[in-house]
C-alpha atoms as a PDB file:
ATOM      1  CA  UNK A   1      96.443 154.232 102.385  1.00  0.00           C
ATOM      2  CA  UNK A   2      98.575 152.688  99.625  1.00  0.00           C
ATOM      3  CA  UNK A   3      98.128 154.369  96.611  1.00  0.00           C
ATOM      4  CA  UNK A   4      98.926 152.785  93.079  1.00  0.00           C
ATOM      5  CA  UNK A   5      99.900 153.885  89.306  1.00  0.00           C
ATOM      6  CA  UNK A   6      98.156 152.426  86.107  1.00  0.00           C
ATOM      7  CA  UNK A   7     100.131 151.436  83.789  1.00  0.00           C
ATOM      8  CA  UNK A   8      99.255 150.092  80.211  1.00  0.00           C
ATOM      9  CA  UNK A   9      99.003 146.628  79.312  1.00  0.00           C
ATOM     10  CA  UNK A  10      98.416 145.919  75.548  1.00  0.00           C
ATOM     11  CA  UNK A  11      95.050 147.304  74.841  1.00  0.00           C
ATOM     12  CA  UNK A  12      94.222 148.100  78.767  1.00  0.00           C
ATOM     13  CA  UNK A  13      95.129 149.995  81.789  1.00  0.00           C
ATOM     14  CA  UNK A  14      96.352 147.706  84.662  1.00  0.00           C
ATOM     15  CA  UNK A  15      97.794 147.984  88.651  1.00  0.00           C
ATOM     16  CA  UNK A  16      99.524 145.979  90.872  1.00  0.00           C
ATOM     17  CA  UNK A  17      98.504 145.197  93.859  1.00  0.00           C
ATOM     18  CA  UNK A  18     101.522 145.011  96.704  1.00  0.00           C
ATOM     19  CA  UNK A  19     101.731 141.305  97.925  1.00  0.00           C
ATOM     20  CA  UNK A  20     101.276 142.715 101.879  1.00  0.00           C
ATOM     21  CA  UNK A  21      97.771 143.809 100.618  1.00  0.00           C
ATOM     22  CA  UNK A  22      96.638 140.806  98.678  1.00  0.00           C
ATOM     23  CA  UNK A  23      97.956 139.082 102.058  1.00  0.00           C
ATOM     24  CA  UNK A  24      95.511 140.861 104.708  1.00  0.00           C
ATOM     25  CA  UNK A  25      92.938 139.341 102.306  1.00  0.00           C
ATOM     26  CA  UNK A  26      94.529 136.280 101.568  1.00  0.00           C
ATOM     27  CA  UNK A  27      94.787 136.552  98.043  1.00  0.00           C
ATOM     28  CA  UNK A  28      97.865 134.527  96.484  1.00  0.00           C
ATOM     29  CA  UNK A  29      99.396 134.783  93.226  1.00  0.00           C
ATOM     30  CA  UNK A  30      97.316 134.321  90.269  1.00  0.00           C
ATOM     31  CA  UNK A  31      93.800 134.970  92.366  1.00  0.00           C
ATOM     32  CA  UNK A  32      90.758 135.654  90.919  1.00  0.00           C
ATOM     33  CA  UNK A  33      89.248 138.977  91.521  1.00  0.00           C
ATOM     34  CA  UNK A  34      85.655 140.630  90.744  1.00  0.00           C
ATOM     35  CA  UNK A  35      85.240 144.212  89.690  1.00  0.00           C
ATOM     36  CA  UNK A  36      82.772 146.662  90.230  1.00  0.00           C
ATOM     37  CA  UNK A  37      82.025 150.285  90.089  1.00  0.00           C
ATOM     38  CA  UNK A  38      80.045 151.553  93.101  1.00  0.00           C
ATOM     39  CA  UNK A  39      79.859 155.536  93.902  1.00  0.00           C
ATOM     40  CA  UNK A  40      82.527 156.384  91.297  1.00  0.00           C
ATOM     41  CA  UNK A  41      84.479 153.691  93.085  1.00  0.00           C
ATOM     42  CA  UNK A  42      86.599 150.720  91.398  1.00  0.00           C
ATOM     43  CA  UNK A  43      85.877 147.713  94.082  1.00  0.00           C
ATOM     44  CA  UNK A  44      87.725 144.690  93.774  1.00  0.00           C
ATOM     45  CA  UNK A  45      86.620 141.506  95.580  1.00  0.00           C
ATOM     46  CA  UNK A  46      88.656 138.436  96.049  1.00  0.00           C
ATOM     47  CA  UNK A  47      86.809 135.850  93.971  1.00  0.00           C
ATOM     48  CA  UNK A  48      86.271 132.752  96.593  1.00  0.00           C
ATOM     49  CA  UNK A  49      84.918 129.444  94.243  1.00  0.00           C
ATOM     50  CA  UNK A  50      88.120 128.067  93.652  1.00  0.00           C
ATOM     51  CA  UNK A  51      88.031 124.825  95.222  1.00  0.00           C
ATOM     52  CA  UNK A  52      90.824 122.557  95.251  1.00  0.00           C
ATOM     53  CA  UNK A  53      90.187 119.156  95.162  1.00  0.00           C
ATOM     54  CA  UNK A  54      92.757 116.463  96.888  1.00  0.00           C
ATOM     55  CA  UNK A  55      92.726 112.525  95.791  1.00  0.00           C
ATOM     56  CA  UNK A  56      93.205 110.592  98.793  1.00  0.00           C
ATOM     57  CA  UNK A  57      93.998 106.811  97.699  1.00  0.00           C
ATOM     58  CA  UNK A  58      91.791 104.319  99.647  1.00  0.00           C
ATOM     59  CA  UNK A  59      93.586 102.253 102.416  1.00  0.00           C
ATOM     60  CA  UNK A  60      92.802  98.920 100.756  1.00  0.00           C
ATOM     61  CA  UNK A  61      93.942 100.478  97.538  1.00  0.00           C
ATOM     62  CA  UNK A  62      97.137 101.162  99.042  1.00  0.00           C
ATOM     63  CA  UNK A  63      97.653  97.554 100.416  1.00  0.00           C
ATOM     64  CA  UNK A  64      95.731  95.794  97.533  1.00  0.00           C
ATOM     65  CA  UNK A  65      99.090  93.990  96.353  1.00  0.00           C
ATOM     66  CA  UNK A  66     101.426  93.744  99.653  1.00  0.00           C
ATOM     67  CA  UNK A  67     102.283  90.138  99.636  1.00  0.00           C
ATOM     68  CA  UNK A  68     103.827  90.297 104.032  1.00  0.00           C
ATOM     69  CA  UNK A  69     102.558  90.498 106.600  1.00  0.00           C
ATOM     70  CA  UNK A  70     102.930  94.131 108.698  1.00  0.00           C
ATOM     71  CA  UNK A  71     104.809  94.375 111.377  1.00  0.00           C
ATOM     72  CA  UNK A  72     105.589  97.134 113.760  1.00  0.00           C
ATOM     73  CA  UNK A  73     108.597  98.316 114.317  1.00  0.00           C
ATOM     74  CA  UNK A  74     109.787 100.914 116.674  1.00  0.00           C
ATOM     75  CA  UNK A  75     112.427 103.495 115.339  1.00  0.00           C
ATOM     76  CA  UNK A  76     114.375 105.731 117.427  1.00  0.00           C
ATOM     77  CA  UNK A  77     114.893 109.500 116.197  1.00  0.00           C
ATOM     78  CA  UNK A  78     118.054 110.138 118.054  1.00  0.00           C
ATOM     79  CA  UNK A  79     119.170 110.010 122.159  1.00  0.00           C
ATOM     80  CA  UNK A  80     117.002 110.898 124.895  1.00  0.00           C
ATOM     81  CA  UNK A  81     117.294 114.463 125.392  1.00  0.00           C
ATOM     82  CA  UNK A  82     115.145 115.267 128.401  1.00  0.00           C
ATOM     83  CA  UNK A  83     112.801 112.968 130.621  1.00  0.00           C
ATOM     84  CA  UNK A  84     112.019 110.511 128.230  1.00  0.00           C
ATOM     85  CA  UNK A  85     111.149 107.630 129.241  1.00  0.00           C
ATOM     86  CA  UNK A  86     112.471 104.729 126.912  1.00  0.00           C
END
């Protein structure tokens, strides 16, 4: 059990919550949390609607004003270093 102090924050009374707790429940900085009072409890709940949203560009979008032709090339990372077969 962890237990926590309150501690005043302009007009209200606030805790922090250690950053090994908010990770069991993966909860990074700046979450969203819900509060309720159940059985003289204080429950807090991880709020779980953010949704992020990530713009992948189209293919042809990308190659819309490439004026060559593609070719492959091979590129080596450095020597063989085991059974590699070059």
């Amino acid at each position: 059990m962890t237990t926590l102090t309150l501690s005043k924050w302009g007009n209200a009374q606030g805790v922090r919550l250690p950053k090994d707790m908010r990770e069991q429940v993966g909860m990074p900085d700046g979450s969203r949390v819900e509060a309720t009072v159940k059985d003289g409890a204080i429950v807090l709940r991880p709020i779980r609607t953010d949704v992020r949203i990530i713009r992948v560009p189209r293919l042809a979008d990308v190659f819309r004003n490439r004026t060559e032709e593609y070719k492959a090339t091979e590129e080596l990372a450095g020597p063989a270093v085991g059974e590699e077969a070059l």
